[in-house]
N, C-alpha and C. Protein backbone atom coordinates (compact mmCIF):
# COMPACT_ATOMS: atom_id res chain seq x y z
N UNK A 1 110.22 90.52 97.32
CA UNK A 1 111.51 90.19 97.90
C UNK A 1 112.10 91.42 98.56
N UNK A 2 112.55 91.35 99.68
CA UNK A 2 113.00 92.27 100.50
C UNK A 2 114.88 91.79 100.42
N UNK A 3 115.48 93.15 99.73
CA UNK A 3 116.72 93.16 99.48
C UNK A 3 117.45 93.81 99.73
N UNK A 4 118.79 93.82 100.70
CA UNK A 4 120.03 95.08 101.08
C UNK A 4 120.94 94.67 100.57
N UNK A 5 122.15 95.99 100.73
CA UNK A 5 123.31 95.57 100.98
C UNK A 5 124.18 95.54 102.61
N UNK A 6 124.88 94.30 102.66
CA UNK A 6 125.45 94.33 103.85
C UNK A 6 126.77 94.03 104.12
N UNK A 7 127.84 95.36 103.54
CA UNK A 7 129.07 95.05 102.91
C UNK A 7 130.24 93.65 104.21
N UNK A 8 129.67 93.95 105.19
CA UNK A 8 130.36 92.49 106.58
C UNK A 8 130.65 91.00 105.64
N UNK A 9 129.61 91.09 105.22
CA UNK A 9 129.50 89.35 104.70
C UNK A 9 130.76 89.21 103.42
N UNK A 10 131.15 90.72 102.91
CA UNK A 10 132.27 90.45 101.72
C UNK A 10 133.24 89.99 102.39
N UNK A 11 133.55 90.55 103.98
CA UNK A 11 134.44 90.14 104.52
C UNK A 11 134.99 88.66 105.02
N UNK A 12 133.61 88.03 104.94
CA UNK A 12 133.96 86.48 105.70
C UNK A 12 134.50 85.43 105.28
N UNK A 13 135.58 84.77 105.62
CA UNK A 13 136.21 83.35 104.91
C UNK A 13 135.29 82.41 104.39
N UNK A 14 134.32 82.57 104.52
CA UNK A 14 133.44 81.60 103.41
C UNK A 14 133.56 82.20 102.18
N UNK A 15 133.42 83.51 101.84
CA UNK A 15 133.75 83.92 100.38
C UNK A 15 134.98 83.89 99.58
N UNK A 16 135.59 83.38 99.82
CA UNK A 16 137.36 83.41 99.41
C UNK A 16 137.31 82.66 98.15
N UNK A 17 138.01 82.67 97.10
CA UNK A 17 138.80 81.86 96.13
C UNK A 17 138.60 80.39 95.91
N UNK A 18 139.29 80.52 97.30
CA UNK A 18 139.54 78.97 97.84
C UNK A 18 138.02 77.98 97.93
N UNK A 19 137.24 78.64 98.38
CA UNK A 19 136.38 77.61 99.20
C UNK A 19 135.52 78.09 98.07
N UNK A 20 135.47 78.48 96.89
CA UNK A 20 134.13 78.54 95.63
C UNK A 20 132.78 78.46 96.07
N UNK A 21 132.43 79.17 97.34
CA UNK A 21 131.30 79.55 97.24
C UNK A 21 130.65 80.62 97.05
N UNK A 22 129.26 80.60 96.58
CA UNK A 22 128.80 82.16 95.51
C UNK A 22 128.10 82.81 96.85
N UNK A 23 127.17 81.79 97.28
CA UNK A 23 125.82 82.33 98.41
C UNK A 23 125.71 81.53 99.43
N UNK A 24 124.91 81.64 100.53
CA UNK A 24 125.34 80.94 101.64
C UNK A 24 123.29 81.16 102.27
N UNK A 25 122.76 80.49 102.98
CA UNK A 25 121.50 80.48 103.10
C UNK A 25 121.64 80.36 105.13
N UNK A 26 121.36 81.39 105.44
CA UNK A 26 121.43 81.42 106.70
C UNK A 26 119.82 81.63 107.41
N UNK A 27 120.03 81.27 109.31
CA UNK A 27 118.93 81.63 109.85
C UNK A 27 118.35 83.29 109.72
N UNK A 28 116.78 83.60 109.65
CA UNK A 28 116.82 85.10 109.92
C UNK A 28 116.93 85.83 111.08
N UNK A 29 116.96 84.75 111.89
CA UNK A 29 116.73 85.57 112.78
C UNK A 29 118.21 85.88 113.61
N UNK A 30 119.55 85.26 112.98
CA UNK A 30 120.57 85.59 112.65
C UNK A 30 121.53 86.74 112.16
N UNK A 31 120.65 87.25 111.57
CA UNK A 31 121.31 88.56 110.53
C UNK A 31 120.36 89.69 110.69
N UNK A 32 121.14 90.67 110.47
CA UNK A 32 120.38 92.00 110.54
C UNK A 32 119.77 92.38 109.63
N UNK A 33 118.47 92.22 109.62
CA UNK A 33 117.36 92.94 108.71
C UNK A 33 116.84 94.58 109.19
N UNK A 34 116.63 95.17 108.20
CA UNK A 34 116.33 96.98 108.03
C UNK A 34 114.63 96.49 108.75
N UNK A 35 114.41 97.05 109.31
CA UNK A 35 113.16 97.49 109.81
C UNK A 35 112.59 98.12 108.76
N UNK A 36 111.34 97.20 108.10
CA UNK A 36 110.23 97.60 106.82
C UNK A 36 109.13 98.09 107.82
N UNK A 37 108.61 99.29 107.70
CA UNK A 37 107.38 99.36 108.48
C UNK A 37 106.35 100.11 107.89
N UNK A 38 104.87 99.15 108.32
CA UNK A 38 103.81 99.97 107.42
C UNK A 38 103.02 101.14 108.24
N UNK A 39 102.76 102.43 108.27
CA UNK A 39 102.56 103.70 108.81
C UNK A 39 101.06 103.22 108.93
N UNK A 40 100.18 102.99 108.57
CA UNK A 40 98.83 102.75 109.14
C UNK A 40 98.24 100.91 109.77
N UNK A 41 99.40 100.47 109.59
CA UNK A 41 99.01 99.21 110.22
C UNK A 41 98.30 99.09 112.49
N UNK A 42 97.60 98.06 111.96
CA UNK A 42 96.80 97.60 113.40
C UNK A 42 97.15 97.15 114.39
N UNK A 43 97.24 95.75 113.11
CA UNK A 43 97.33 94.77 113.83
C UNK A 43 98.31 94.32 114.71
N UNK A 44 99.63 95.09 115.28
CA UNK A 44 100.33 94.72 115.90
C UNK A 44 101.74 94.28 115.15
N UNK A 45 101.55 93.81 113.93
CA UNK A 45 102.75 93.54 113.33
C UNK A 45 102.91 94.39 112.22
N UNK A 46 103.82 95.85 112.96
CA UNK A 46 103.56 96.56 112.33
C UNK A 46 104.81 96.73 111.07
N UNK A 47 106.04 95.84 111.61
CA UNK A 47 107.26 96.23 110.99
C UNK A 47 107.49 94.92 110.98
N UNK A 48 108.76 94.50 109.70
CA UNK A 48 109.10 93.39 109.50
C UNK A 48 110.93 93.52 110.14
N UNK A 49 111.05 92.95 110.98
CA UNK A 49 112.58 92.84 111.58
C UNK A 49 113.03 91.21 111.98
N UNK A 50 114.05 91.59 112.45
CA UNK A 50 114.83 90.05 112.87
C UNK A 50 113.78 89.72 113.49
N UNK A 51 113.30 89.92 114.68
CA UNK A 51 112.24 89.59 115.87
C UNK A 51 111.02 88.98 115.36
N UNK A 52 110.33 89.45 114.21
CA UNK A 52 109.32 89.09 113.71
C UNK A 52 109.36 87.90 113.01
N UNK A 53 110.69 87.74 112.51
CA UNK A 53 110.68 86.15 111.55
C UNK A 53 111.83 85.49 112.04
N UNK A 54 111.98 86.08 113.94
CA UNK A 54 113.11 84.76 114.52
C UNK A 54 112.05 83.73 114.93
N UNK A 55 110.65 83.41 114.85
CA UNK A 55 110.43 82.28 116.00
C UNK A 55 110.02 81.40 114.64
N UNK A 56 110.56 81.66 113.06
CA UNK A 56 109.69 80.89 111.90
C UNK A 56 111.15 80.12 111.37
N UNK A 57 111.19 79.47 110.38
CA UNK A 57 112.02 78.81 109.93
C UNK A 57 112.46 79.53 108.69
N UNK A 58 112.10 80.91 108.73
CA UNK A 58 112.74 82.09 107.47
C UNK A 58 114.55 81.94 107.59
N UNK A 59 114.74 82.12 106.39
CA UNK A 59 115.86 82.01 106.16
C UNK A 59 116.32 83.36 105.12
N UNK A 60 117.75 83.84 104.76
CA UNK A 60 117.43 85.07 104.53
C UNK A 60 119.36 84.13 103.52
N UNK A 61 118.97 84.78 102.16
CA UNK A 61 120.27 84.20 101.04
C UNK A 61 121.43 85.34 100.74
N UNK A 62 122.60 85.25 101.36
CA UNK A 62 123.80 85.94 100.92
C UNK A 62 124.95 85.70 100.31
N UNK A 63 124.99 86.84 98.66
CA UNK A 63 125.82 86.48 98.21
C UNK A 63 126.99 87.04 98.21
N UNK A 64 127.81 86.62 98.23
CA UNK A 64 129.60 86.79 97.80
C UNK A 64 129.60 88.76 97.54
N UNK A 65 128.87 89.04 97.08
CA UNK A 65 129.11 90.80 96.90
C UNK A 65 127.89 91.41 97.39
N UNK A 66 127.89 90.96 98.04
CA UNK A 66 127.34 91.42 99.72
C UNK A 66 125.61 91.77 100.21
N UNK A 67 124.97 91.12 98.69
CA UNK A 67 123.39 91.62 98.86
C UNK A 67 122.74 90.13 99.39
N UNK A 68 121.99 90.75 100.54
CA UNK A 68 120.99 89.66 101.50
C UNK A 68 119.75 89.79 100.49
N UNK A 69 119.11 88.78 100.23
CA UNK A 69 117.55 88.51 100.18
C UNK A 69 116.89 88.21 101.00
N UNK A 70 115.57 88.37 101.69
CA UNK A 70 114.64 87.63 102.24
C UNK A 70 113.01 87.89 101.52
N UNK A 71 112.82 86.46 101.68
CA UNK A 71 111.66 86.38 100.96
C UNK A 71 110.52 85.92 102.35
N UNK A 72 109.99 86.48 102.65
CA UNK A 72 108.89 86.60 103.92
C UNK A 72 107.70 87.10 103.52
N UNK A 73 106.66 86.34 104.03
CA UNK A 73 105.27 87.06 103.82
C UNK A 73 104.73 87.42 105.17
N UNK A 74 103.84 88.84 104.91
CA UNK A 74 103.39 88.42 106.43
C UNK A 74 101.98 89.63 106.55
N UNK A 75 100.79 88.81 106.91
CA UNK A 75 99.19 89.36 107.12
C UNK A 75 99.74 90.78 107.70
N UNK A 76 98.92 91.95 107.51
CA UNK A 76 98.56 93.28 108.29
C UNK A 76 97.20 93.49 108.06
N UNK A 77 96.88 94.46 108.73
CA UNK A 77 95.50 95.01 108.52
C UNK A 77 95.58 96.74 109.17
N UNK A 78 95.11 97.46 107.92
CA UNK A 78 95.59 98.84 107.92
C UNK A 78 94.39 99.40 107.82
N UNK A 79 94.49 100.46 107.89
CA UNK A 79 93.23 101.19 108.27
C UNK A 79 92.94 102.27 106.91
N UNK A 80 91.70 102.46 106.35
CA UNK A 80 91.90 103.12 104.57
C UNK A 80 90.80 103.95 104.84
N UNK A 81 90.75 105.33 104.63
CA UNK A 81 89.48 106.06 104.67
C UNK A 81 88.98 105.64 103.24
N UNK A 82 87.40 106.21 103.80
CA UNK A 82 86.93 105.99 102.33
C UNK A 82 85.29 107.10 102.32
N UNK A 83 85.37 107.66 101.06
CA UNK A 83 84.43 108.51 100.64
C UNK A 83 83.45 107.59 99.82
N UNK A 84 82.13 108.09 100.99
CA UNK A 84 80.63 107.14 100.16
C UNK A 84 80.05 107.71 99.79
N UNK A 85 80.24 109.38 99.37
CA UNK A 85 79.22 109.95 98.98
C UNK A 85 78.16 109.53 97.62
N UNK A 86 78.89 108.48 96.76
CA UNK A 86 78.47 107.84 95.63
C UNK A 86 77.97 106.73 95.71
N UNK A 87 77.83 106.06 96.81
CA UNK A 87 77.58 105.04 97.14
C UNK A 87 76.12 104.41 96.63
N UNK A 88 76.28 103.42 96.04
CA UNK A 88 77.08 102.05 95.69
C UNK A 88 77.84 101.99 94.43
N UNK A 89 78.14 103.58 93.90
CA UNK A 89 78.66 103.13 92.66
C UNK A 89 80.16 104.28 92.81
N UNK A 90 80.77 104.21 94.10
CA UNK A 90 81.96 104.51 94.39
C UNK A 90 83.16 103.99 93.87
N UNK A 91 83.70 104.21 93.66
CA UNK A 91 85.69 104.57 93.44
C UNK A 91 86.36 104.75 94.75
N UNK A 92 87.14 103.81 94.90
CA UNK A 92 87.95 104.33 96.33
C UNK A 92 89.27 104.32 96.04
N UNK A 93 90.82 104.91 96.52
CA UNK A 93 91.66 104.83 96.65
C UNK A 93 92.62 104.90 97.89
N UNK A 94 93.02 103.71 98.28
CA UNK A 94 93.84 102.84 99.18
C UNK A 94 95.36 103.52 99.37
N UNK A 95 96.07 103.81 100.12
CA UNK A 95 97.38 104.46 100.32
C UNK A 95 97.94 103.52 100.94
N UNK A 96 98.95 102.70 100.58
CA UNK A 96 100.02 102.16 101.72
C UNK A 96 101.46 102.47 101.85
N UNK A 97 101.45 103.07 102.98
CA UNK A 97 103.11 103.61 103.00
C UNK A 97 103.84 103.03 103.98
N UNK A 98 104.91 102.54 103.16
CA UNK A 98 105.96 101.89 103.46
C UNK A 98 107.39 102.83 104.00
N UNK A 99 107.85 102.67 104.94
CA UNK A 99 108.92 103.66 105.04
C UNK A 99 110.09 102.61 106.64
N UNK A 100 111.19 103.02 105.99
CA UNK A 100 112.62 102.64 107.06
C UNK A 100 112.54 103.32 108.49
N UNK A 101 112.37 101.99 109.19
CA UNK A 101 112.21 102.38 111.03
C UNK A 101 113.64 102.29 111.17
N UNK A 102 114.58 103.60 111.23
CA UNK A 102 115.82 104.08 111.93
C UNK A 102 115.78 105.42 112.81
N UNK A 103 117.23 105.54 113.40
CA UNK A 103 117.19 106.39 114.43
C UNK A 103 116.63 107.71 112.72
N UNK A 104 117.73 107.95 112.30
CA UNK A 104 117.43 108.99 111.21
C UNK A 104 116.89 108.03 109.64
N UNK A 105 115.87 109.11 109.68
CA UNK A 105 115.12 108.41 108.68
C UNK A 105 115.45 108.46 107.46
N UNK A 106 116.41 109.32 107.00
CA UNK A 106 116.71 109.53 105.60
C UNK A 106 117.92 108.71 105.83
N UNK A 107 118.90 108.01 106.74
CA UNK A 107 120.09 107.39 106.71
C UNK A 107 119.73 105.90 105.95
N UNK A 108 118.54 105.46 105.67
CA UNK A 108 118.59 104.14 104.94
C UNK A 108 117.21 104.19 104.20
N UNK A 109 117.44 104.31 102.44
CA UNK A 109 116.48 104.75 101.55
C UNK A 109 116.24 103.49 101.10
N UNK A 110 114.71 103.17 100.57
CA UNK A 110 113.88 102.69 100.16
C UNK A 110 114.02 102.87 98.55
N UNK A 111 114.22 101.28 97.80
CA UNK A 111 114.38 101.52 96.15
C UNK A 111 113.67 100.59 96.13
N UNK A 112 112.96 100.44 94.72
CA UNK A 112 112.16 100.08 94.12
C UNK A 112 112.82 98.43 93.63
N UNK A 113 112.40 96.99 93.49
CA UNK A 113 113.04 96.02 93.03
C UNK A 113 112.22 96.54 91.38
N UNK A 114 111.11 96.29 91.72
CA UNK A 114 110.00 96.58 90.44
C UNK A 114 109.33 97.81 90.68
N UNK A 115 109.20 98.01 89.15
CA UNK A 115 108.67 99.28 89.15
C UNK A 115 107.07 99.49 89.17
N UNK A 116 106.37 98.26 89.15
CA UNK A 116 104.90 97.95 89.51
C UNK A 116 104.40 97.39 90.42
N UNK A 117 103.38 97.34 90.45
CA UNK A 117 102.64 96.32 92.07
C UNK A 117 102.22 94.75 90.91
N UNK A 118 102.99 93.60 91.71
CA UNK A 118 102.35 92.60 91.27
C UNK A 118 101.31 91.93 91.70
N UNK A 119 100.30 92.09 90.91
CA UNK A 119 98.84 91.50 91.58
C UNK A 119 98.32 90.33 91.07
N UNK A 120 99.21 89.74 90.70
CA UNK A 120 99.04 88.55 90.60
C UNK A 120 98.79 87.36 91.57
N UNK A 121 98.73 87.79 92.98
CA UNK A 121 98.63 86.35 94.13
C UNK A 121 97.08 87.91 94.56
N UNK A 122 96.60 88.33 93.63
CA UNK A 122 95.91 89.63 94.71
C UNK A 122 94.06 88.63 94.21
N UNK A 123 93.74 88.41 95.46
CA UNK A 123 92.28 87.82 95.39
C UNK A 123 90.85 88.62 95.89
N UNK A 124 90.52 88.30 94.85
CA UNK A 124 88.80 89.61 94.66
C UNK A 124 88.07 88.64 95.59
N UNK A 125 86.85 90.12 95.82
CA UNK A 125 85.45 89.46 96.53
C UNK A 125 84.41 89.98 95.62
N UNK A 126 83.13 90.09 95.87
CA UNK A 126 82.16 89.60 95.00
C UNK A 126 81.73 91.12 95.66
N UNK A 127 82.66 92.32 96.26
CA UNK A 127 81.85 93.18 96.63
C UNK A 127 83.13 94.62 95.90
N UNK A 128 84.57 94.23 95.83
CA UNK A 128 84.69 95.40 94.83
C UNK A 128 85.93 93.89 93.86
N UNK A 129 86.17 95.13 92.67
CA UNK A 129 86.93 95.47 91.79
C UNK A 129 88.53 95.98 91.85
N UNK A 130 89.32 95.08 91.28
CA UNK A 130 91.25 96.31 91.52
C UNK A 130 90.97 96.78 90.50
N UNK A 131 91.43 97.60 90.08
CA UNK A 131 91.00 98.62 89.20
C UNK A 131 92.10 98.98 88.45
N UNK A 132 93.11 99.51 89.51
CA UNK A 132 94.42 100.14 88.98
C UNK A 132 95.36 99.83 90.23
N UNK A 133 96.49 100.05 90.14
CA UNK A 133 97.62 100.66 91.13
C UNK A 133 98.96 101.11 90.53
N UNK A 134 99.20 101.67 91.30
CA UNK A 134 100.35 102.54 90.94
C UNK A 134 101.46 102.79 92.17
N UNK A 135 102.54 102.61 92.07
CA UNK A 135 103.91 102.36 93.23
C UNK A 135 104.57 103.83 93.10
N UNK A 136 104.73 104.82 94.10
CA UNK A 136 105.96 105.84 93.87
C UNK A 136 106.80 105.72 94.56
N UNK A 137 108.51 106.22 94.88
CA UNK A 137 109.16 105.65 95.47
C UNK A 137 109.76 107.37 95.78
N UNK A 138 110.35 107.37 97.14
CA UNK A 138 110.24 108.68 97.75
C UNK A 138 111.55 108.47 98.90
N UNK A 139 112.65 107.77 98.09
CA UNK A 139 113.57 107.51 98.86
C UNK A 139 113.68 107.01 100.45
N UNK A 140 113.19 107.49 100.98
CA UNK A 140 113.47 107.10 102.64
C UNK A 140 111.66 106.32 102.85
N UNK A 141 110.96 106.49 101.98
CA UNK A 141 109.06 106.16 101.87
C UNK A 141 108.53 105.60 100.54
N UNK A 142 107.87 104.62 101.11
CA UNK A 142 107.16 103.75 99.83
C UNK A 142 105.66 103.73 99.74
N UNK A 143 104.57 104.34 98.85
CA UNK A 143 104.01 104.55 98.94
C UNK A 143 103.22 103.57 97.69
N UNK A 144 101.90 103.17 97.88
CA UNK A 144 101.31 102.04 97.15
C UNK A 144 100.12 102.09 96.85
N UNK A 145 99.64 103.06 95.64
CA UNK A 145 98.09 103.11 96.01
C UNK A 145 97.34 102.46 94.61
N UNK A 146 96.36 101.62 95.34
CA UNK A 146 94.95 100.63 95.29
C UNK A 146 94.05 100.92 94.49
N UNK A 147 93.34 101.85 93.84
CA UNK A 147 92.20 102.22 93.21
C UNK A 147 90.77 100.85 93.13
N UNK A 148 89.85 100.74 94.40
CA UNK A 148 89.27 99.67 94.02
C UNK A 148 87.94 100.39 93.41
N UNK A 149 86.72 99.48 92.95
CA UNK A 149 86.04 100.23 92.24
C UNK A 149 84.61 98.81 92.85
N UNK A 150 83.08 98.92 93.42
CA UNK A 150 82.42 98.47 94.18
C UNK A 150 81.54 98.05 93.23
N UNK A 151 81.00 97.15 93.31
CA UNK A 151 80.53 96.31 92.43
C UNK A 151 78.83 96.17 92.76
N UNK A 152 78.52 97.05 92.04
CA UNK A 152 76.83 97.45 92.48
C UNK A 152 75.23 96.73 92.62
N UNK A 153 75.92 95.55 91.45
CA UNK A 153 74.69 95.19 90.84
C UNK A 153 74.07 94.13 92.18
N UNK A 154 74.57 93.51 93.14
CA UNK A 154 73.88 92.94 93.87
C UNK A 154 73.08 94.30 95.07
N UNK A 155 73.36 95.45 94.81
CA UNK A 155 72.76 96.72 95.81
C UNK A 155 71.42 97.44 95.14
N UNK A 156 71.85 97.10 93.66
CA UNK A 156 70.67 97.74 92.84
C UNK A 156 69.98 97.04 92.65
N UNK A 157 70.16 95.43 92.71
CA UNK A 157 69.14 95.03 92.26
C UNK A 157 68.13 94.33 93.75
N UNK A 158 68.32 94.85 94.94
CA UNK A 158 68.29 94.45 95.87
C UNK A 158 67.42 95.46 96.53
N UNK A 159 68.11 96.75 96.56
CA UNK A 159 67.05 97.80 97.11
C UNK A 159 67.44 99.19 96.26
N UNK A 160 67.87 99.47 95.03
CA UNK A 160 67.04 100.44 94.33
C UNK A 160 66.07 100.26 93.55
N UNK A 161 66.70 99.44 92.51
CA UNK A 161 65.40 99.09 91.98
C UNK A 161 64.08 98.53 92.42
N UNK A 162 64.00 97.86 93.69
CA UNK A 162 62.98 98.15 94.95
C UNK A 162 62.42 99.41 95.15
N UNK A 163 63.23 100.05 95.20
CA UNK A 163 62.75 101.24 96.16
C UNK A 163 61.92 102.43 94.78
N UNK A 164 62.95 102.02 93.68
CA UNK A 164 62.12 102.44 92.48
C UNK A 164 61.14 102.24 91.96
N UNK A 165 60.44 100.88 92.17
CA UNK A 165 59.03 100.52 91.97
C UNK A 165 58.39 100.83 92.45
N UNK A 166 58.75 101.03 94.04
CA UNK A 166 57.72 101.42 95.18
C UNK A 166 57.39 102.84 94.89
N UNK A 167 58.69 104.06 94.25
CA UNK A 167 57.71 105.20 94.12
C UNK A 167 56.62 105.01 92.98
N UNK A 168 57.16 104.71 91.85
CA UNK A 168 55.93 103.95 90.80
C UNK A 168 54.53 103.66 91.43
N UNK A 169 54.70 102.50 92.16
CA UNK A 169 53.29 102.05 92.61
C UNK A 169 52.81 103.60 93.76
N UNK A 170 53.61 104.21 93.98
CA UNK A 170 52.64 105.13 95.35
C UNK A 170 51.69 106.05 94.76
N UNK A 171 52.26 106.06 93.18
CA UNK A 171 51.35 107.18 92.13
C UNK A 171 49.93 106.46 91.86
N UNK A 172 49.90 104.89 92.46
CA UNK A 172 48.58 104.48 92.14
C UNK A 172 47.27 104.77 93.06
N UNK A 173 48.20 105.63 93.95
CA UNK A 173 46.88 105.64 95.33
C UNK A 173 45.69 106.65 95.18
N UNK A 174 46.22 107.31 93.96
CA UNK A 174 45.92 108.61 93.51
C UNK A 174 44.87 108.13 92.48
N UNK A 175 44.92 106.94 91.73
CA UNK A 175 44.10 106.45 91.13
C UNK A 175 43.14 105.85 91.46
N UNK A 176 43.01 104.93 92.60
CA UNK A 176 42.17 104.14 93.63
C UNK A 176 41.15 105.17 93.69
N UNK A 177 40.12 104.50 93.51
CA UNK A 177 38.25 105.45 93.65
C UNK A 177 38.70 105.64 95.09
N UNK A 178 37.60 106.70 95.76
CA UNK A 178 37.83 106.73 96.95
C UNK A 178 36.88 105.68 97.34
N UNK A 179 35.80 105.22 96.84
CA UNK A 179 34.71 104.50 97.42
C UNK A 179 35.18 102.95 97.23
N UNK A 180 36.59 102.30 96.90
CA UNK A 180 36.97 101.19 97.49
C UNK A 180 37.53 101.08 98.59
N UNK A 181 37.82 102.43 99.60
CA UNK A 181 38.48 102.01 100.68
C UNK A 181 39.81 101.86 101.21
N UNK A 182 40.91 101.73 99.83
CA UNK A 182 42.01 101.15 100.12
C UNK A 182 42.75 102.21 99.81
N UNK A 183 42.95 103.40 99.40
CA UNK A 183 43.77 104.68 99.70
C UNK A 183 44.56 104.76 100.49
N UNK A 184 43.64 104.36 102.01
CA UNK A 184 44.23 104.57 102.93
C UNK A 184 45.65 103.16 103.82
N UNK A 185 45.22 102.61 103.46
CA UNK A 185 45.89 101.06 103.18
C UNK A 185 46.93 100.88 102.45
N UNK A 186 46.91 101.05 101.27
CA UNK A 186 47.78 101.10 100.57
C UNK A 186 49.15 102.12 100.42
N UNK A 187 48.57 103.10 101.09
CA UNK A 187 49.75 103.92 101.40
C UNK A 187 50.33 104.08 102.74
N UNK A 188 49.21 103.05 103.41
CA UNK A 188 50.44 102.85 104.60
C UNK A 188 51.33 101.55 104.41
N UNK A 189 50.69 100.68 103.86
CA UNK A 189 51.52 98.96 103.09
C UNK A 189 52.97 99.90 102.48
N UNK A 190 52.62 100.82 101.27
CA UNK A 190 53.79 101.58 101.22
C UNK A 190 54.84 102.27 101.80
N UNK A 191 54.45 102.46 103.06
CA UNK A 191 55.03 103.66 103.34
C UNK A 191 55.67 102.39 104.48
N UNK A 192 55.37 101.91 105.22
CA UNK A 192 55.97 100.24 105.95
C UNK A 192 57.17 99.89 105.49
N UNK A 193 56.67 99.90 103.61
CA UNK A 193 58.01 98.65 102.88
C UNK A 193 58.96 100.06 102.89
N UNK A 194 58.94 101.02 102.51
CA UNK A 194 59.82 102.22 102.38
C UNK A 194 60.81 102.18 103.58
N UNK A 195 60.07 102.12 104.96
CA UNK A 195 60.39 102.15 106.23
C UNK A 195 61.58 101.02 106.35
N UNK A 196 61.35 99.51 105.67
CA UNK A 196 61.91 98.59 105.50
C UNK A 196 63.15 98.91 105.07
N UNK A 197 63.12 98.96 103.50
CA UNK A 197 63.83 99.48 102.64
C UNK A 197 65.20 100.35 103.43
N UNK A 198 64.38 101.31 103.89
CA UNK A 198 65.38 102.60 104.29
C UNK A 198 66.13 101.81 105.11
N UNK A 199 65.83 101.12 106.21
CA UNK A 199 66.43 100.56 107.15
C UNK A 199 67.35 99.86 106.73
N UNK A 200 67.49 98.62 105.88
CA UNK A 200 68.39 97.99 105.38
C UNK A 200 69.58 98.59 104.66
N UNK A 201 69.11 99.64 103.89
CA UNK A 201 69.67 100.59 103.44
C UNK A 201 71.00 101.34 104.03
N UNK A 202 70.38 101.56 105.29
CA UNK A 202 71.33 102.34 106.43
C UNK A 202 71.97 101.29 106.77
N UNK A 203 71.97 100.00 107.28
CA UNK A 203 72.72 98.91 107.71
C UNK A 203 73.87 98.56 106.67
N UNK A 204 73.47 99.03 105.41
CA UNK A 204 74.25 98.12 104.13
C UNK A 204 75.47 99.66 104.32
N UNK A 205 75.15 101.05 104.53
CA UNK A 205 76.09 101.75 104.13
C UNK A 205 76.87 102.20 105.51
N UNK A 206 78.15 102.44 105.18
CA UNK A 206 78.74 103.35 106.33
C UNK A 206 78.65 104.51 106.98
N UNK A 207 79.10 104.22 108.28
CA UNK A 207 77.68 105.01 109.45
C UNK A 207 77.92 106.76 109.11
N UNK A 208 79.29 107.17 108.33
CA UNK A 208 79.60 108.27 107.58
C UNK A 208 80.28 108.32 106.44
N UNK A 209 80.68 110.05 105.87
CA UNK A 209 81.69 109.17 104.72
C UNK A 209 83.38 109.31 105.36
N UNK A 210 83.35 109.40 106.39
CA UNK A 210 84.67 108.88 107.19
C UNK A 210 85.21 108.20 107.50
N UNK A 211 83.98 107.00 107.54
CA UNK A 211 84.21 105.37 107.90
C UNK A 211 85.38 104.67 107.75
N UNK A 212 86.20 104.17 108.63
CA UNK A 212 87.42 103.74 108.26
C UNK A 212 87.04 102.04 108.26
N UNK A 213 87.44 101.23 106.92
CA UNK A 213 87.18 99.95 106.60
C UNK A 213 88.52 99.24 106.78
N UNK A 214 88.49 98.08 107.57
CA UNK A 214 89.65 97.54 107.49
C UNK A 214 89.85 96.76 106.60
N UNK A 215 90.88 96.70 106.18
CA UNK A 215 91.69 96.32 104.38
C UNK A 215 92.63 94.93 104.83
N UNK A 216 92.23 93.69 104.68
CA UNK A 216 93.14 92.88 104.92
C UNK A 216 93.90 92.56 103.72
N UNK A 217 95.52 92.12 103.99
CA UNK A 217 96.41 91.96 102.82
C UNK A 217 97.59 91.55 103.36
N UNK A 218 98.54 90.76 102.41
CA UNK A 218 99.43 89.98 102.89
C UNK A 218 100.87 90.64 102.17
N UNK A 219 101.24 90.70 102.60
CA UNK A 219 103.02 91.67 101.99
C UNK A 219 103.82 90.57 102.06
N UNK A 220 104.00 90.33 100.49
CA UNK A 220 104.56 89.37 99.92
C UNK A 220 106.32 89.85 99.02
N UNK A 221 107.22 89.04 100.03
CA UNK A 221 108.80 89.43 100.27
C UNK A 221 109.35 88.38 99.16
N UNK A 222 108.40 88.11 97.74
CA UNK A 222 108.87 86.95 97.23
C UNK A 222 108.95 87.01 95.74
């Protein structure tokens, strides 16, 4: 839930005595929302403002002592370095920083509703692990980091432990009489699947450990 204060609305004759109302449920694209913006986003929607949730049927709840809610969700896709030097049995950690698009940046600070990340609407793939996260809050910057953790066993059991048999069997060429012939055969059949191996290998990992992976995720105002 995305929450201010916006002391105008104490002022308006709908809040009076008289007329007993607490909250009032208006258009968003009506009222002035703080510019939320994410510092490594892509995709174009990089900040959440009036503009972004005037063409939807968002609505944004104000009460009587003067705090707006809006509850808005909305897709990004950010950009996350990541170190493979361990690869496939890596640890990565995800940074998302959140921070107030104003003229001066410290004039409108960033507080915490909760003091955790709820990952409860957060949906796994069959290639990592959430692990941990942890929220710090840095007044004028919101920062959100991910700890995912890669889930190996379809890599090991696919092409190391492959690639581990194959040195096994290459110690047999050494055993082969020379007077069957197949020395020479057999260690090129080997040296082929290796060739294989490696190749897939390189396709499965990133082309450095700089590789920037795009991280899809939905920022949930609710």
């Amino acid at each position: 839930m995305k929450q201010w204060i916006q002391k105008l609305f104490c002022k308006t004759h709908y809040f009076t005595p008289t007329t007993g109302i607490n909250f009032l449920r208006l258009p968003a694209d009506k009222v002035w929302i703080p510019a939320i913006c994410h510092m490594h986003e892509i995709s174009g929607r990089r900040c959440l403002t009036y503009s972004s949730v005037g063409n939807t049927n968002s609505e944004v709840e104000v009460v009587n002592n003067g705090y707006v809610s809006l509850s808005e969700a909305m897709e990004s896709i950010i950009l996350c370095t990541f170190n493979v030097q361990k690869f496939p049995f890596d640890t990565q950690i995800c940074t998302f920083t959140f921070f107030a698009s104003t003229k001066k940046s410290h004039s409108l600070d960033i507080m915490l509703i909760k003091s955790s990340f709820d990952s409860r609407y957060f949906i796994g793939n069959e290639e990592w692990d959430l692990i941990s996260t942890n929220v710090q809050n840095n007044a004028w910057k919101l920062e959100m980091n991910i700890v995912l953790r890669r889930r190996p066993l379809f890599l090991t059991l696919t092409l190391i432990f492959p690639i581990i048999t194959l040195s096994f069997m290459n110690m047999f060429c050494f055993v082969l009489p020379i007077e069957s012939g197949e020395k020479i055969g057999m260690s090129v059949a080997l040296y082929l699947t290796f060739a294989v191996f490696g190749s897939i290998l390189s396709d499965a990992m990133p082309k450095d450990s700089e590789k920037q992976f795009d991280i899809h995720y939905v920022r949930d105002y609710s």
